[in-house]
C-alpha atoms as a PDB file:
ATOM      1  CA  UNK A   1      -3.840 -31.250   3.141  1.00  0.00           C
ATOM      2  CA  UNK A   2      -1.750 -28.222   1.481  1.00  0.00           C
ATOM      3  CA  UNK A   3       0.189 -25.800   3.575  1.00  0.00           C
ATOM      4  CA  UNK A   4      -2.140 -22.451   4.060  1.00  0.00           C
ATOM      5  CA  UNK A   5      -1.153 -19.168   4.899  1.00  0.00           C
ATOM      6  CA  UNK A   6      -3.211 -15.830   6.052  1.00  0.00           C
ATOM      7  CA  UNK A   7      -1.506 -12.029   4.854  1.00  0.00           C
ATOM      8  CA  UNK A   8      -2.281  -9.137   3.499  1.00  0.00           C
ATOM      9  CA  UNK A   9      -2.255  -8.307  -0.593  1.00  0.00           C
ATOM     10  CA  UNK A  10      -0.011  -5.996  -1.136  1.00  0.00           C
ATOM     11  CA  UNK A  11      -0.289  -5.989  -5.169  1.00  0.00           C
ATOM     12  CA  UNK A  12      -3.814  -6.885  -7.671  1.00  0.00           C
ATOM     13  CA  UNK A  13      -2.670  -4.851 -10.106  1.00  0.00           C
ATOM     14  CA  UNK A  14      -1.426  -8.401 -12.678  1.00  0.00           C
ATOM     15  CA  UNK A  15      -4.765 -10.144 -14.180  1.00  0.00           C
ATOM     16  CA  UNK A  16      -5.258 -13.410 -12.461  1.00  0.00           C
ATOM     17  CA  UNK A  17      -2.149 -12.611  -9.812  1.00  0.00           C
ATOM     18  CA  UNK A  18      -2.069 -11.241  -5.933  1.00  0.00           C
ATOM     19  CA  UNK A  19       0.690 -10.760  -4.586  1.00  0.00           C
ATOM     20  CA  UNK A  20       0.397 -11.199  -0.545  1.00  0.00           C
ATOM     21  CA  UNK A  21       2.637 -10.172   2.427  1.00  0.00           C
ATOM     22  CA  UNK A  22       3.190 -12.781   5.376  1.00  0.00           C
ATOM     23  CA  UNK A  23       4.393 -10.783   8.575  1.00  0.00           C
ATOM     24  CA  UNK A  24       5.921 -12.557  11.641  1.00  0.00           C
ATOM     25  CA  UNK A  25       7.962 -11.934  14.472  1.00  0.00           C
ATOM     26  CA  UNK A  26      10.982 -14.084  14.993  1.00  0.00           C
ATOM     27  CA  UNK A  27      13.262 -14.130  17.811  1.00  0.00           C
ATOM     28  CA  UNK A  28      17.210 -14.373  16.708  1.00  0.00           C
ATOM     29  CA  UNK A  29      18.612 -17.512  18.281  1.00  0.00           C
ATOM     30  CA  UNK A  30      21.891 -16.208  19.774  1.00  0.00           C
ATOM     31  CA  UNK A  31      21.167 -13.124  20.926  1.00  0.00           C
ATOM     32  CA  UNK A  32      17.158 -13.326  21.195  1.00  0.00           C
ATOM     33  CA  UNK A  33      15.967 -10.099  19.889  1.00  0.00           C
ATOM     34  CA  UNK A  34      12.788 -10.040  18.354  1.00  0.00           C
ATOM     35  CA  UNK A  35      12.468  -8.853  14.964  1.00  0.00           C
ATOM     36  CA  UNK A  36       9.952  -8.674  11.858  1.00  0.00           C
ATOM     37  CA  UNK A  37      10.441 -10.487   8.869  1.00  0.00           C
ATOM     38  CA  UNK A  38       8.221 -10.202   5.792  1.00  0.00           C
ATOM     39  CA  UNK A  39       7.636 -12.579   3.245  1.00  0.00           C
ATOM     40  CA  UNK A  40       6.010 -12.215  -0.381  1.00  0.00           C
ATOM     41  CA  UNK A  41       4.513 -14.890  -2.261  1.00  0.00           C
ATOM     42  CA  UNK A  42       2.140 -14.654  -5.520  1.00  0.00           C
ATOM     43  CA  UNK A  43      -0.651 -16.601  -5.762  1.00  0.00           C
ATOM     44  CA  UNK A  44      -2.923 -17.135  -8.238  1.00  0.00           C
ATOM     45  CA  UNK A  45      -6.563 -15.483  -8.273  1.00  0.00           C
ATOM     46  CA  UNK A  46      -8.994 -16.826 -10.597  1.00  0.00           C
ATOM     47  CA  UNK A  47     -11.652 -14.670 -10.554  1.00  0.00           C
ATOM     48  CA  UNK A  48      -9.715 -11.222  -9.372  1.00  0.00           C
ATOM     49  CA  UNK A  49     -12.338 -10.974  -5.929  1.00  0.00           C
ATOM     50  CA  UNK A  50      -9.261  -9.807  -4.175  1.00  0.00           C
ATOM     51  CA  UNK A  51      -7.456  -6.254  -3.949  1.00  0.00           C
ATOM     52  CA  UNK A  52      -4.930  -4.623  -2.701  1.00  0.00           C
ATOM     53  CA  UNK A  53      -5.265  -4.205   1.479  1.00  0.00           C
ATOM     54  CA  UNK A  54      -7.852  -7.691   2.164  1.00  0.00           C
ATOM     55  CA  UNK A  55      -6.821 -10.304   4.509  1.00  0.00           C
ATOM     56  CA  UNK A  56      -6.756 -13.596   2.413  1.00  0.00           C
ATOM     57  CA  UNK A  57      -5.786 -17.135   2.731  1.00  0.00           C
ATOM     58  CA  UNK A  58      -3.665 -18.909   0.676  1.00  0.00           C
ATOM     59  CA  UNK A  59      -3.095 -22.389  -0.022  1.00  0.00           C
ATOM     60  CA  UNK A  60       0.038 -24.177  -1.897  1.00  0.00           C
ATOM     61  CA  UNK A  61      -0.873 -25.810  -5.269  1.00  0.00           C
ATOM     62  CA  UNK A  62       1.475 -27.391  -8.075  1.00  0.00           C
ATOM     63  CA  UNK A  63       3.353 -24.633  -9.594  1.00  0.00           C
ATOM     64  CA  UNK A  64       1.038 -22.574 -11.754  1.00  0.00           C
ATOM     65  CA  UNK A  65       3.776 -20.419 -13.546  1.00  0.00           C
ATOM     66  CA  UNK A  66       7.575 -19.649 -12.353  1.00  0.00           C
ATOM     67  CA  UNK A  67       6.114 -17.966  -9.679  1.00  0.00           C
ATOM     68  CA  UNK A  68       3.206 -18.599  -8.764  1.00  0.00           C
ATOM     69  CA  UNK A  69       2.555 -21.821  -6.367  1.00  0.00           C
ATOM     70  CA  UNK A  70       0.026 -21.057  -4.179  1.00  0.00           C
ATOM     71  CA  UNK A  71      -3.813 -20.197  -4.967  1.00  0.00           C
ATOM     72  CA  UNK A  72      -6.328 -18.093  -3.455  1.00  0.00           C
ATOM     73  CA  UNK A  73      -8.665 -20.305  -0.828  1.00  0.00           C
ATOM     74  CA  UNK A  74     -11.022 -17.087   0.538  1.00  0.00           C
ATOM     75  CA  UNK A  75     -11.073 -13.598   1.435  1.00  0.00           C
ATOM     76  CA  UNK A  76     -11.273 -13.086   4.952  1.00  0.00           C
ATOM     77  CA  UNK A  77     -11.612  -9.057   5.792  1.00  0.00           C
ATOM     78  CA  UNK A  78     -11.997  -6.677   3.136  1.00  0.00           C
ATOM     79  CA  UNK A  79      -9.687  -3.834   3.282  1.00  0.00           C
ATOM     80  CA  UNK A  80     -11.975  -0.494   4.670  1.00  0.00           C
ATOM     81  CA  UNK A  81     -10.430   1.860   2.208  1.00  0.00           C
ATOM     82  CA  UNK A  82      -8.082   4.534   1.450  1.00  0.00           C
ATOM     83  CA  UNK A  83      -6.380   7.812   2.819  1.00  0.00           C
ATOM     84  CA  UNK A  84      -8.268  11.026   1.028  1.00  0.00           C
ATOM     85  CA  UNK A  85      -6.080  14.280   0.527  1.00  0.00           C
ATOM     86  CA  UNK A  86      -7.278  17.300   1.767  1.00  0.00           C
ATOM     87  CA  UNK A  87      -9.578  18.766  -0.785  1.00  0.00           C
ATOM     88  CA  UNK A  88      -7.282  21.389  -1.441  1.00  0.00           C
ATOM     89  CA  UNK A  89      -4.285  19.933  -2.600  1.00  0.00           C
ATOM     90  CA  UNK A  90      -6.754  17.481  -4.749  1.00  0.00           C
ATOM     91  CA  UNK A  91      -7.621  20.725  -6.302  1.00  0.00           C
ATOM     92  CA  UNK A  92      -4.324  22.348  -7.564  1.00  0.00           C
ATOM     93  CA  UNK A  93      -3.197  18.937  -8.307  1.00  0.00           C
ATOM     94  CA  UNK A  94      -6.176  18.347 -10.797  1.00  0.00           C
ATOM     95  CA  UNK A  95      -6.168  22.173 -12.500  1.00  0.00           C
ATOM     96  CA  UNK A  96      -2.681  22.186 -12.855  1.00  0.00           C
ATOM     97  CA  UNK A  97      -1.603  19.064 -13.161  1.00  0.00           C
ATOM     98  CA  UNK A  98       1.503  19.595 -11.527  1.00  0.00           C
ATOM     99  CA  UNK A  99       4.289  17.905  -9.077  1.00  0.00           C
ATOM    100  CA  UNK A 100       4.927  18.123  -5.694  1.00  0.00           C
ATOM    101  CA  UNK A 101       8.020  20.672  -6.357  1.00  0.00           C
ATOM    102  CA  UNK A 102       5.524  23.066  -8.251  1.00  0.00           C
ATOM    103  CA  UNK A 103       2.904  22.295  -5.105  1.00  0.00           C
ATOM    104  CA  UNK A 104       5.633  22.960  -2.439  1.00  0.00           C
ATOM    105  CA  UNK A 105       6.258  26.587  -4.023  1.00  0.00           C
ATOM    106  CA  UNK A 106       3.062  27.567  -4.214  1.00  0.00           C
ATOM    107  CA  UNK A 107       3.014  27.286  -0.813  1.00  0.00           C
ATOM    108  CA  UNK A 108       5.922  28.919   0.062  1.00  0.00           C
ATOM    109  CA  UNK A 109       4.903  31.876  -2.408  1.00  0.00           C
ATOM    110  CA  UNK A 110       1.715  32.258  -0.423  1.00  0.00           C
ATOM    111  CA  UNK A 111       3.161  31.878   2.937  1.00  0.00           C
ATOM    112  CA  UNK A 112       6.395  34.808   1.409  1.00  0.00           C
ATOM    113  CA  UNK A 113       2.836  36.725   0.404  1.00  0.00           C
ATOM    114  CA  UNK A 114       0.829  36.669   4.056  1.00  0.00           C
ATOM    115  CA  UNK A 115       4.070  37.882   5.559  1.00  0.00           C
ATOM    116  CA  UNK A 116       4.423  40.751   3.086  1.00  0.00           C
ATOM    117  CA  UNK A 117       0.912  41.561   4.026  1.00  0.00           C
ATOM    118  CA  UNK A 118       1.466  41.647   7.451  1.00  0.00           C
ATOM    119  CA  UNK A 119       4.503  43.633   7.385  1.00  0.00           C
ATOM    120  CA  UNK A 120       2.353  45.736   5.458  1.00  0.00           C
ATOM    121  CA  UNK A 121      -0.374  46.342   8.127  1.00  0.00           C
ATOM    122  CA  UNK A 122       2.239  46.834  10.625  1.00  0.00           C
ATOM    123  CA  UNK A 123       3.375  49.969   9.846  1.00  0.00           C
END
């Protein structure tokens, strides 16, 4: 029986290759503080079914490429989907094509601009 594994895929964007992430808590022996420790391993994926964010199992195989030793046994949980931007930034990001420094003094032109106004109305 080969040694299996369950993580998370963290990378589908090589053909044929996942990468997935192993998380575990481990306590240290001398002073016994629990603490996180995350392991990568790639594994080969035959017919690309997985993507980034599923649950998958693993299993270890005979060294398909430097490295890549285990394969893909089964997807487990599909990942159920992505953050959206607010519609807004979506927008100036898609007319202007711009970066976030461009984005970030927009806003503070507009916000330097509402103030103005209401200064304006004040007096």
């Amino acid at each position: 029986m080969s040694h299996t594994l369950i993580g998370t895929v963290t990378s589908d964007s090589r053909d044929k290759t996942i990468t997935v992430s192993i998380v575990s808590r481990e306590t240290h022996p001398l002073y016994r503080k629990q603490y996180t420790k995350t392991r990568k391993y790639t594994a080969h994926d035959e017919k690309n079914e997985a993507h980034k964010g599923d649950r998958v199992e693993i299993a270890s195989c005979r060294p398909i490429s430097a490295t890549k030793a285990y394969t893909l046994v089964k997807v487990i949980e599909k990942a159920r989907g992505t953050v959206e931007l607010k519609e807004d930034v979506n927008a100036i990001v898609e007319e202007k094509k711009v970066g976030a420094d461009e984005i970030a003094k927009a806003a503070k032109a507009a916000e330097a601009a509402e103030a103005e106004a209401k200064e304006g109305e004040d007096k």
